[in-house]
C-alpha atoms as a PDB file:
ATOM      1  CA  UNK A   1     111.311 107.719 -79.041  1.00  0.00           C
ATOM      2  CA  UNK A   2     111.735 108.137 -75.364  1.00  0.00           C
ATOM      3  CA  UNK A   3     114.607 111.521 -74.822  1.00  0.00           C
ATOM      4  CA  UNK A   4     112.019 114.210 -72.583  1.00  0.00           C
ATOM      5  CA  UNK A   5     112.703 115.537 -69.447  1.00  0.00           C
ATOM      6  CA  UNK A   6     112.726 113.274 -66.461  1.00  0.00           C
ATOM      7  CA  UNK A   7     114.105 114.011 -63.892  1.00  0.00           C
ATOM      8  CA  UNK A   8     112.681 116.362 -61.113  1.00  0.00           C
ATOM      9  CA  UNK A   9     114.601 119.255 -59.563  1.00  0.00           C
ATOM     10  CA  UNK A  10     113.465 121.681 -56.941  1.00  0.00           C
ATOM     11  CA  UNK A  11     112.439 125.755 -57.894  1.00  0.00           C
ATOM     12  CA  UNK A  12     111.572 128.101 -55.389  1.00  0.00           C
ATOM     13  CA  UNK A  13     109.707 130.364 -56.954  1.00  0.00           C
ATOM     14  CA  UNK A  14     108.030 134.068 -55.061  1.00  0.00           C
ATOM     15  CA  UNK A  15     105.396 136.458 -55.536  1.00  0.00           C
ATOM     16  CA  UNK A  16     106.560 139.495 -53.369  1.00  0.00           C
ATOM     17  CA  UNK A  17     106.906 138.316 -50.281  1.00  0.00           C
ATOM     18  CA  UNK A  18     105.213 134.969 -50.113  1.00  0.00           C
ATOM     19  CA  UNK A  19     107.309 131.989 -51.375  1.00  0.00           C
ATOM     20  CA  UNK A  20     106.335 128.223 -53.598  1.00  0.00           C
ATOM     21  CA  UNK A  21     108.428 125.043 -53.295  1.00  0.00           C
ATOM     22  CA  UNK A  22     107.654 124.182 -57.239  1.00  0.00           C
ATOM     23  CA  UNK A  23     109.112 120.685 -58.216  1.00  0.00           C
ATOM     24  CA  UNK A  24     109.209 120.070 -61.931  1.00  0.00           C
ATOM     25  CA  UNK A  25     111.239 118.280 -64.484  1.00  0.00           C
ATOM     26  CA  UNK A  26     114.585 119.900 -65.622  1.00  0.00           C
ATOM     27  CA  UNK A  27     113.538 120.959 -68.645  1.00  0.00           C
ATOM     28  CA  UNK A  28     112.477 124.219 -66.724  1.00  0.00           C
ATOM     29  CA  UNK A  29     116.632 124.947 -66.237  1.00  0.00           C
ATOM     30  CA  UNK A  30     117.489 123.274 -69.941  1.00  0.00           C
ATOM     31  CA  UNK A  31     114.481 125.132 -71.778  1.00  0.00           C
ATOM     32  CA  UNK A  32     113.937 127.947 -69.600  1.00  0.00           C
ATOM     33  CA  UNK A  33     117.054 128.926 -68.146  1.00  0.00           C
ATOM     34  CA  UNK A  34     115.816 129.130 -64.391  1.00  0.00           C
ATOM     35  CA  UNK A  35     117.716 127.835 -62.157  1.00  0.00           C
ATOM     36  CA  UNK A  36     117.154 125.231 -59.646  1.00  0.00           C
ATOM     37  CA  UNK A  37     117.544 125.480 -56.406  1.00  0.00           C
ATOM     38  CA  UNK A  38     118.161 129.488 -56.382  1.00  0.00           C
ATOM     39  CA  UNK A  39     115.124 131.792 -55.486  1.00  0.00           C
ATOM     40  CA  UNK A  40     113.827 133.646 -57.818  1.00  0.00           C
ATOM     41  CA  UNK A  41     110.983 135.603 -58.948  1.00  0.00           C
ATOM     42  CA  UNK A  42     107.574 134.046 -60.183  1.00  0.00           C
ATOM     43  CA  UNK A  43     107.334 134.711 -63.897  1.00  0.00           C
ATOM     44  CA  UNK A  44     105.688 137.932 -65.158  1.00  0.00           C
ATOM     45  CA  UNK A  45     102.656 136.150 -67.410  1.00  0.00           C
ATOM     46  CA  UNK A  46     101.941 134.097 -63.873  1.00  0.00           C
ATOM     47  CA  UNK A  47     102.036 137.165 -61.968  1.00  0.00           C
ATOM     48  CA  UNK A  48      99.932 138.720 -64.084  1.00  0.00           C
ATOM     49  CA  UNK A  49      97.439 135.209 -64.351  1.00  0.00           C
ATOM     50  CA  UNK A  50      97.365 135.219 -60.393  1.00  0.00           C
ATOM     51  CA  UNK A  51      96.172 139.138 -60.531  1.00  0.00           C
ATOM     52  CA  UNK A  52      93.241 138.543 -62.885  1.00  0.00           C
ATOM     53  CA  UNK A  53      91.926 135.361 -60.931  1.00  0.00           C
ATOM     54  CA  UNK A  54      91.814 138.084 -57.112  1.00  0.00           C
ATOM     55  CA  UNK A  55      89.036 139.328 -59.397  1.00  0.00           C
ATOM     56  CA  UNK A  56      86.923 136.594 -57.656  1.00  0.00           C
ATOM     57  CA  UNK A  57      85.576 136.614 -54.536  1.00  0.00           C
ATOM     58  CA  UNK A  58      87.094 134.045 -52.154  1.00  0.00           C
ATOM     59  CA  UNK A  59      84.086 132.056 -51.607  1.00  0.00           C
ATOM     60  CA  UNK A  60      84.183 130.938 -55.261  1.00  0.00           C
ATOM     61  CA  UNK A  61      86.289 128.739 -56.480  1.00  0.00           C
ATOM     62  CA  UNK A  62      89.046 128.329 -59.302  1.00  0.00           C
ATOM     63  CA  UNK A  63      89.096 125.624 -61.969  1.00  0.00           C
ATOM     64  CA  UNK A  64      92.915 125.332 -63.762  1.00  0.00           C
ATOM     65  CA  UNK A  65      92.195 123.122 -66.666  1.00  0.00           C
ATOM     66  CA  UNK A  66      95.591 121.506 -67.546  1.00  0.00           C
ATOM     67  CA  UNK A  67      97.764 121.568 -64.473  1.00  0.00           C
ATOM     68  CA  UNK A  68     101.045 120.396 -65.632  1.00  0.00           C
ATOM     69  CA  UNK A  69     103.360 121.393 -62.247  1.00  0.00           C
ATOM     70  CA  UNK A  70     101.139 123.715 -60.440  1.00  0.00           C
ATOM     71  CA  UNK A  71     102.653 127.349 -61.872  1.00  0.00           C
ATOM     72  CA  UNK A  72      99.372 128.493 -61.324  1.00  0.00           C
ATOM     73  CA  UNK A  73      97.023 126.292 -58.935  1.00  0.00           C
ATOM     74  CA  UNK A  74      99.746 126.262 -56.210  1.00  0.00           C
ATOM     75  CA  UNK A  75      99.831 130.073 -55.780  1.00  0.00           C
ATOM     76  CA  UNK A  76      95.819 130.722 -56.138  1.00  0.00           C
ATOM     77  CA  UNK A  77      95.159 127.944 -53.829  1.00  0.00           C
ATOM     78  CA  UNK A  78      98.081 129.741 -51.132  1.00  0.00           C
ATOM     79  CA  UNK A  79      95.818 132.951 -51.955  1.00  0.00           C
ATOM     80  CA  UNK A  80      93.048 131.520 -50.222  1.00  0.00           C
ATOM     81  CA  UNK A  81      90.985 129.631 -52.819  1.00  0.00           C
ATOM     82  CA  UNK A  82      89.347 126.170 -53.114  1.00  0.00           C
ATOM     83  CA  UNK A  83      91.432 125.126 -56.903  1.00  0.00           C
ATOM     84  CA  UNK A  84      90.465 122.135 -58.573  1.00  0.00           C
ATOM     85  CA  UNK A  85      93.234 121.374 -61.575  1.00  0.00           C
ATOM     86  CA  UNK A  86      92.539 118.662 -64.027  1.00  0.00           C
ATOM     87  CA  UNK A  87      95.742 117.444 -65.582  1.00  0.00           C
ATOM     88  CA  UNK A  88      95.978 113.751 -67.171  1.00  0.00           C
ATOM     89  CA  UNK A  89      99.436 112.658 -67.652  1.00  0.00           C
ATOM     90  CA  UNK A  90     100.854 110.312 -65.244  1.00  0.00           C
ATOM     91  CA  UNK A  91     104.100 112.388 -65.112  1.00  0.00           C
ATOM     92  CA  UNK A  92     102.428 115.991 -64.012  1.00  0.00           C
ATOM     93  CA  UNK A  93     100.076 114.365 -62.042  1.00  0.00           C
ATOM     94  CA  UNK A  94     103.618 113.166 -60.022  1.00  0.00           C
ATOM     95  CA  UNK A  95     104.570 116.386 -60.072  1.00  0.00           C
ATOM     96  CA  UNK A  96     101.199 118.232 -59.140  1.00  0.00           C
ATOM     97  CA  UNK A  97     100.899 115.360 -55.739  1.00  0.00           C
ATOM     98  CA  UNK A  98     104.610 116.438 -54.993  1.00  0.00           C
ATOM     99  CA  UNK A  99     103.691 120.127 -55.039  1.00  0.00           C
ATOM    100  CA  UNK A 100     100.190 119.709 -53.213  1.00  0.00           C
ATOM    101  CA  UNK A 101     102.329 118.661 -50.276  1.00  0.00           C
ATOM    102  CA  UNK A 102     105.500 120.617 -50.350  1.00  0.00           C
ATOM    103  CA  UNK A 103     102.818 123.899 -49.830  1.00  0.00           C
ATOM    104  CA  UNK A 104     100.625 122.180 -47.813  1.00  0.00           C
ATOM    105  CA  UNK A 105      97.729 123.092 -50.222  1.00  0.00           C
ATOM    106  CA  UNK A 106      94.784 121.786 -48.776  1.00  0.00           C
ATOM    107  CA  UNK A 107      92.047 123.348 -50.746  1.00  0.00           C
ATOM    108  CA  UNK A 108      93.823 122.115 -54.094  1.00  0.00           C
ATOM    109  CA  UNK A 109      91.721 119.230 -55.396  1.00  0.00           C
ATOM    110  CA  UNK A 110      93.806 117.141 -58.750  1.00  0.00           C
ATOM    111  CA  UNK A 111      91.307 115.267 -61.051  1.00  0.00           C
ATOM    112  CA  UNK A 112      93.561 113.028 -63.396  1.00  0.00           C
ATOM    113  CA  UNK A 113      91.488 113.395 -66.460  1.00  0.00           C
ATOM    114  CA  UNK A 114      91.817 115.562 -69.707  1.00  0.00           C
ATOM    115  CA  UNK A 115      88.967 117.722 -69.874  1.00  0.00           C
ATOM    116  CA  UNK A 116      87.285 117.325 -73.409  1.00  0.00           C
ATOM    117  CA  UNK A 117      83.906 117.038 -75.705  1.00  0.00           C
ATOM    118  CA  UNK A 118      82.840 113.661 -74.433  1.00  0.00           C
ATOM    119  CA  UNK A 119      84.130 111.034 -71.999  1.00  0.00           C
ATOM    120  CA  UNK A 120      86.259 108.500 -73.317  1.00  0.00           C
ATOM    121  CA  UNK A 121      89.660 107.198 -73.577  1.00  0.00           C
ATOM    122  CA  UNK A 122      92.136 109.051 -75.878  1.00  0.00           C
ATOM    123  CA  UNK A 123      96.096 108.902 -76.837  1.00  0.00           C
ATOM    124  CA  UNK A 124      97.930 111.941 -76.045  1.00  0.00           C
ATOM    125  CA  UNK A 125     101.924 113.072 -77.037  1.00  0.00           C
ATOM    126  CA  UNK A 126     103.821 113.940 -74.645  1.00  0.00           C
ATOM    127  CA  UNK A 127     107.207 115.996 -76.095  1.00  0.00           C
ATOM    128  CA  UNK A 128     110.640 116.908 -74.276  1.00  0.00           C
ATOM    129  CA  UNK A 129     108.750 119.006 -72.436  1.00  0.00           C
ATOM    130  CA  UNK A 130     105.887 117.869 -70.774  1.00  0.00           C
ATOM    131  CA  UNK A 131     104.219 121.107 -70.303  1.00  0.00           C
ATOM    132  CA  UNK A 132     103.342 121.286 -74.241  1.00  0.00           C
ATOM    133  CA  UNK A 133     101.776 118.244 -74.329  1.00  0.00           C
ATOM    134  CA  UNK A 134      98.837 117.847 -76.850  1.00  0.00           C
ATOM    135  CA  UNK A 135      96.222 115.579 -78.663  1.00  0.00           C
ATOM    136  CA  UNK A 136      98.051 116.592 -81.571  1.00  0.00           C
ATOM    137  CA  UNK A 137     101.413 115.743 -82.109  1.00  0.00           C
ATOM    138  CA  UNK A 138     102.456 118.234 -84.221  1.00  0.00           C
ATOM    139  CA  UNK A 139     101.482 121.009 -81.574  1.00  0.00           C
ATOM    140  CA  UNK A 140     103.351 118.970 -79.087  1.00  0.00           C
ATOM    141  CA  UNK A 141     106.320 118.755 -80.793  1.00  0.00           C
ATOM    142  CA  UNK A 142     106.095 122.322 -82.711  1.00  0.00           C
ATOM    143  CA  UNK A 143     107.760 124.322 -79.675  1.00  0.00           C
ATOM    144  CA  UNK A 144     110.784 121.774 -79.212  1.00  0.00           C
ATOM    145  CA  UNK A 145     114.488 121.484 -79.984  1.00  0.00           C
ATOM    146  CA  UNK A 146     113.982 117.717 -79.571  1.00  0.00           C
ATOM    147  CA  UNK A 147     111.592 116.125 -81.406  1.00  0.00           C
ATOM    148  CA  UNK A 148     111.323 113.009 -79.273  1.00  0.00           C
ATOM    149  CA  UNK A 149     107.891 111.892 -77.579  1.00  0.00           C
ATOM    150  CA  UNK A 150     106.423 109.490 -75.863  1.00  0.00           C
ATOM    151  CA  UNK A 151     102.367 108.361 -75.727  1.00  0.00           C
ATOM    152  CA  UNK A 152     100.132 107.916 -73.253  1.00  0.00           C
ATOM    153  CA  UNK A 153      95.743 107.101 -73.120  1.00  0.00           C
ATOM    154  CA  UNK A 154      94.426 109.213 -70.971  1.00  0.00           C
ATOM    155  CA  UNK A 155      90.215 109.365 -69.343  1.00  0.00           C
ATOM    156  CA  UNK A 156      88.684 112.163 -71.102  1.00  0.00           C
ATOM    157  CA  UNK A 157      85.217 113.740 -69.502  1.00  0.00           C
ATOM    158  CA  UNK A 158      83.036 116.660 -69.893  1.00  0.00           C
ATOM    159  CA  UNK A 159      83.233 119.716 -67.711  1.00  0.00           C
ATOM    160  CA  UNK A 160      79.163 119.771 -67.806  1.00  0.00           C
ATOM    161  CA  UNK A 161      79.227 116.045 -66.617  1.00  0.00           C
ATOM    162  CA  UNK A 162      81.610 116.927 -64.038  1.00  0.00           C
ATOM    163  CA  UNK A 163      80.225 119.924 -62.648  1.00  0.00           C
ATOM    164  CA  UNK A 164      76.483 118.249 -62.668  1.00  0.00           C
ATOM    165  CA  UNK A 165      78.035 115.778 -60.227  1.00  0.00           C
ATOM    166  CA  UNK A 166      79.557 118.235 -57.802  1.00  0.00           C
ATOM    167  CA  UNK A 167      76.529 121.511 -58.070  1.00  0.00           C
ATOM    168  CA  UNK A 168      77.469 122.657 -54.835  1.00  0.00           C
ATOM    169  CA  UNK A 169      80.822 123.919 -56.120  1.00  0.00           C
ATOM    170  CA  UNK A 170      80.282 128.331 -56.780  1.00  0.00           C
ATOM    171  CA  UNK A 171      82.439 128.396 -60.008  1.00  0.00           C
ATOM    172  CA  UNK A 172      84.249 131.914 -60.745  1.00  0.00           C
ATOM    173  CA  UNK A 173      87.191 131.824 -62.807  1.00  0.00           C
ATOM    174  CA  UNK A 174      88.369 129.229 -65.144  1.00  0.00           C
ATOM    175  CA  UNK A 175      91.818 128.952 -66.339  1.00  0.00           C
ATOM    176  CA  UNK A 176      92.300 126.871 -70.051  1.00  0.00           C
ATOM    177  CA  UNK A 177      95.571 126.178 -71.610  1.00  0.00           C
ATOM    178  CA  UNK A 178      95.333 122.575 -73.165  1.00  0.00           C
ATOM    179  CA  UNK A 179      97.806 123.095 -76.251  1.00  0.00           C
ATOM    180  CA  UNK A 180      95.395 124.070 -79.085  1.00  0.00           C
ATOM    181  CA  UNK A 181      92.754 121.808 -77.913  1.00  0.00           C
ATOM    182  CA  UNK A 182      90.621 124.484 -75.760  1.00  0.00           C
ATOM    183  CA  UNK A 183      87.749 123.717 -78.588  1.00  0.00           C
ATOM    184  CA  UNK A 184      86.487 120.470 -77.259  1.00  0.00           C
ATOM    185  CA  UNK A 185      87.190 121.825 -73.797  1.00  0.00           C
ATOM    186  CA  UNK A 186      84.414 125.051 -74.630  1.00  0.00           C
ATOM    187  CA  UNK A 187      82.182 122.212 -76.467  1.00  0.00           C
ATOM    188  CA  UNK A 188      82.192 119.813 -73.541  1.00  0.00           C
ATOM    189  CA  UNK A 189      81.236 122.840 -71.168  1.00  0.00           C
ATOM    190  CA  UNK A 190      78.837 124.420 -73.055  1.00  0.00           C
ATOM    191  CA  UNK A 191      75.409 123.880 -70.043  1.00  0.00           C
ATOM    192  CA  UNK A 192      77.361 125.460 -67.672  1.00  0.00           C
ATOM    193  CA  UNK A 193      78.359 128.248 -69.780  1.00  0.00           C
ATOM    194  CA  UNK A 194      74.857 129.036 -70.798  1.00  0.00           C
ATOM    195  CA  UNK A 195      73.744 128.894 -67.008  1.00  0.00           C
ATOM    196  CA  UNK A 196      76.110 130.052 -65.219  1.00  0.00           C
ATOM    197  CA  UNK A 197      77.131 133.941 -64.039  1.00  0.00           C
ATOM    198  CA  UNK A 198      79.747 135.770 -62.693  1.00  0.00           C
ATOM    199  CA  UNK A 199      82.296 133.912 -64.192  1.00  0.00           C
ATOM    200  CA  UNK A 200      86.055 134.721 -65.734  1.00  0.00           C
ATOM    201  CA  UNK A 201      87.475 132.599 -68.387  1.00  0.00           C
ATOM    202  CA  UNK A 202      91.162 133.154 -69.116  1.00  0.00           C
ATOM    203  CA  UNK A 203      92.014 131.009 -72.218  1.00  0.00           C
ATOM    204  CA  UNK A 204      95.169 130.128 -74.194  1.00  0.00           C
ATOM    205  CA  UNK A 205      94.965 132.204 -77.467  1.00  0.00           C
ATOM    206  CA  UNK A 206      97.085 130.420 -79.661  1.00  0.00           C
ATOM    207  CA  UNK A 207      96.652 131.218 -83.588  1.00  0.00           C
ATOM    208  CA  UNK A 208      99.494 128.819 -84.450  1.00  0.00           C
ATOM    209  CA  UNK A 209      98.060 125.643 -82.167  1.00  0.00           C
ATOM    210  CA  UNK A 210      94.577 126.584 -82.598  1.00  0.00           C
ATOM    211  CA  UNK A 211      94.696 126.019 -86.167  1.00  0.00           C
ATOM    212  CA  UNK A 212      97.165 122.728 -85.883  1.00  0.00           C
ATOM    213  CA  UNK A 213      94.373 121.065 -83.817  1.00  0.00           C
ATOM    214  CA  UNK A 214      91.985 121.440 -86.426  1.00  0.00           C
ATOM    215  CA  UNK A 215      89.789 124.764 -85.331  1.00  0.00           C
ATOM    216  CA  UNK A 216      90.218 128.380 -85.447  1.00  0.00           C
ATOM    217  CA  UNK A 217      90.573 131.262 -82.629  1.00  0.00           C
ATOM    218  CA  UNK A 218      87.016 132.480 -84.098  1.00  0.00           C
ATOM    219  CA  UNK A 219      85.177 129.128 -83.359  1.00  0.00           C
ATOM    220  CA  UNK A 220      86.616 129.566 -79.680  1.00  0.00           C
ATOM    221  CA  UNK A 221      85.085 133.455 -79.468  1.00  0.00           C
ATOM    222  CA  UNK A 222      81.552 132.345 -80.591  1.00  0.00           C
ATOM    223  CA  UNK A 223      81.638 128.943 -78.264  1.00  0.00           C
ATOM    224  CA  UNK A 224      82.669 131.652 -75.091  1.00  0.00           C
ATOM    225  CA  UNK A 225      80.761 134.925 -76.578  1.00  0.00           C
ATOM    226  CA  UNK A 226      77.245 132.593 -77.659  1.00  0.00           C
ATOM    227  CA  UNK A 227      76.388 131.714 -74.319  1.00  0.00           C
ATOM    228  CA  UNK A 228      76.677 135.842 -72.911  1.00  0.00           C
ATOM    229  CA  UNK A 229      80.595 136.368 -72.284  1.00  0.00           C
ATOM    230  CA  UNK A 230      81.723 139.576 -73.212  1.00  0.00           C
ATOM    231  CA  UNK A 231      85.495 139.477 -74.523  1.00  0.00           C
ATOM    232  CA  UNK A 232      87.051 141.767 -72.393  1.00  0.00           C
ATOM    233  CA  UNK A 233      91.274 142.037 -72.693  1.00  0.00           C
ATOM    234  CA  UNK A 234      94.543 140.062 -74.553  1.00  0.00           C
ATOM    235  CA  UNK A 235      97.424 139.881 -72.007  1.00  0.00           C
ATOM    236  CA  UNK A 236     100.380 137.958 -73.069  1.00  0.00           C
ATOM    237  CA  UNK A 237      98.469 136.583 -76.375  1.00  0.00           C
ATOM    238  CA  UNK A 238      95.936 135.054 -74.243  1.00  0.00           C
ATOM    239  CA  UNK A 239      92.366 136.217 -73.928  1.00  0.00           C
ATOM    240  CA  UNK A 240      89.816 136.688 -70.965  1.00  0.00           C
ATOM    241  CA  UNK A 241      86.291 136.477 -70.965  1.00  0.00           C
ATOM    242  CA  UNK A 242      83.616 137.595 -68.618  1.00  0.00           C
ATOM    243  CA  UNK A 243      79.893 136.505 -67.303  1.00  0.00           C
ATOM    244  CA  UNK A 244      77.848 138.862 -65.446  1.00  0.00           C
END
């Protein structure tokens, strides 16, 4: 089963007055009705995103776990901060290189690997739309009209291996939205979260996914709130954290 999106079209997407070349595939027009080609406004949940992560100062920087196109690390990184997005599909990882130098982001660093509890190799679903795709193929398929996918292995690693290898980088607000799998992300990050301060964590907070994956929305609060986060708002379903 091979029917998802392919083919790429050109957004231009704004927050007031400052403007995003955003290449993706056309399911943004089929699924989301917006238009290619035609400026238009950023969406309100990314507006909103961008606004929670000017909570850091700009000598920290930003860490977007699961990429896709760039909806989010394009506009931090043109807000002056040093973004590093890991995103492991072949096909976002086209997109995210595409975007990266349409915006001339500089300070955006892509890591092609699925963050996760240990490092390894692991199959992954990608669906129709290749924003919702999962470890699980029921969550990937769940949102969509078509049910067709395709698979893919992907390198998994540890955030806590990761960040041991680059300790120079000032962490201070970490974006998660990996389609019900933001367990083994917490699990695989769990050092750093213990040791680390001043720190945001904006998480997907998806009852429905959570619980397809195999976990629960309460094993998520005690793997953020264990290690001294305090829980502090919902916006748009999703959750944020803090470390002081």
């Amino acid at each position: 089963m091979n029917n998802i999106s392919k083919q790429i079209k050109k957004y231009f997407l704004k927050v007031e007055s400052t403007k995003y070349i955003i290449n993706n595939y056309d399911y943004f027009t089929s699924q989301y009705n917006i238009p290619s080609n035609t400026e238009i406004n950023l969406p309100e949940d990314y507006i909103t995103l961008l606004n929670l992560a000017k909570k850091v100062s700009k000598d920290k920087a930003i860490i977007d776990v699961g990429g896709n196109c760039g909806l989010f690390c394009i506009p931090v990184e043109k807000d002056g901060y040093k973004v590093f997005t890991f995103e492991p599909i072949n096909m976002n990882i086209e997109l995210l290189e595409l975007n990266k130098i349409e915006n001339n982001c500089n300070n955006l660093t892509i890591i092609q690997k699925a963050l996760s509890n240990n490092n390894s190799k692991k199959k992954i679903f990608i669906p129709y739309c290749s924003d919702n795709t999962s470890f699980n193929l029921s969550v990937a398929i769940s949102n969509m009209k078509i049910k067709d996918y395709v698979e893919e292995v992907v390198s998994c690693q540890t955030f806590d291996s990761w960040i041991s290898k680059n300790k120079k980088i000032n962490v201070g607000f970490i974006k998660i939205d990996v389609q019900g799998f933001e367990k083994e992300v917490l699990e695989g990050m769990q050092k750093f979260l213990k040791e680390c301060n001043d720190v945001y964590i904006f998480i997907e907070w998806d009852e429905k996914h959570t619980t397809q994956a195999g976990s629960s929305l309460g094993e998520l609060e005690t793997l953020i709130t264990s290690n001294g986060f305090t829980a502090l708002e919902q916006i748009y379903g999703d959750k944020l954290f803090y470390k002081n």
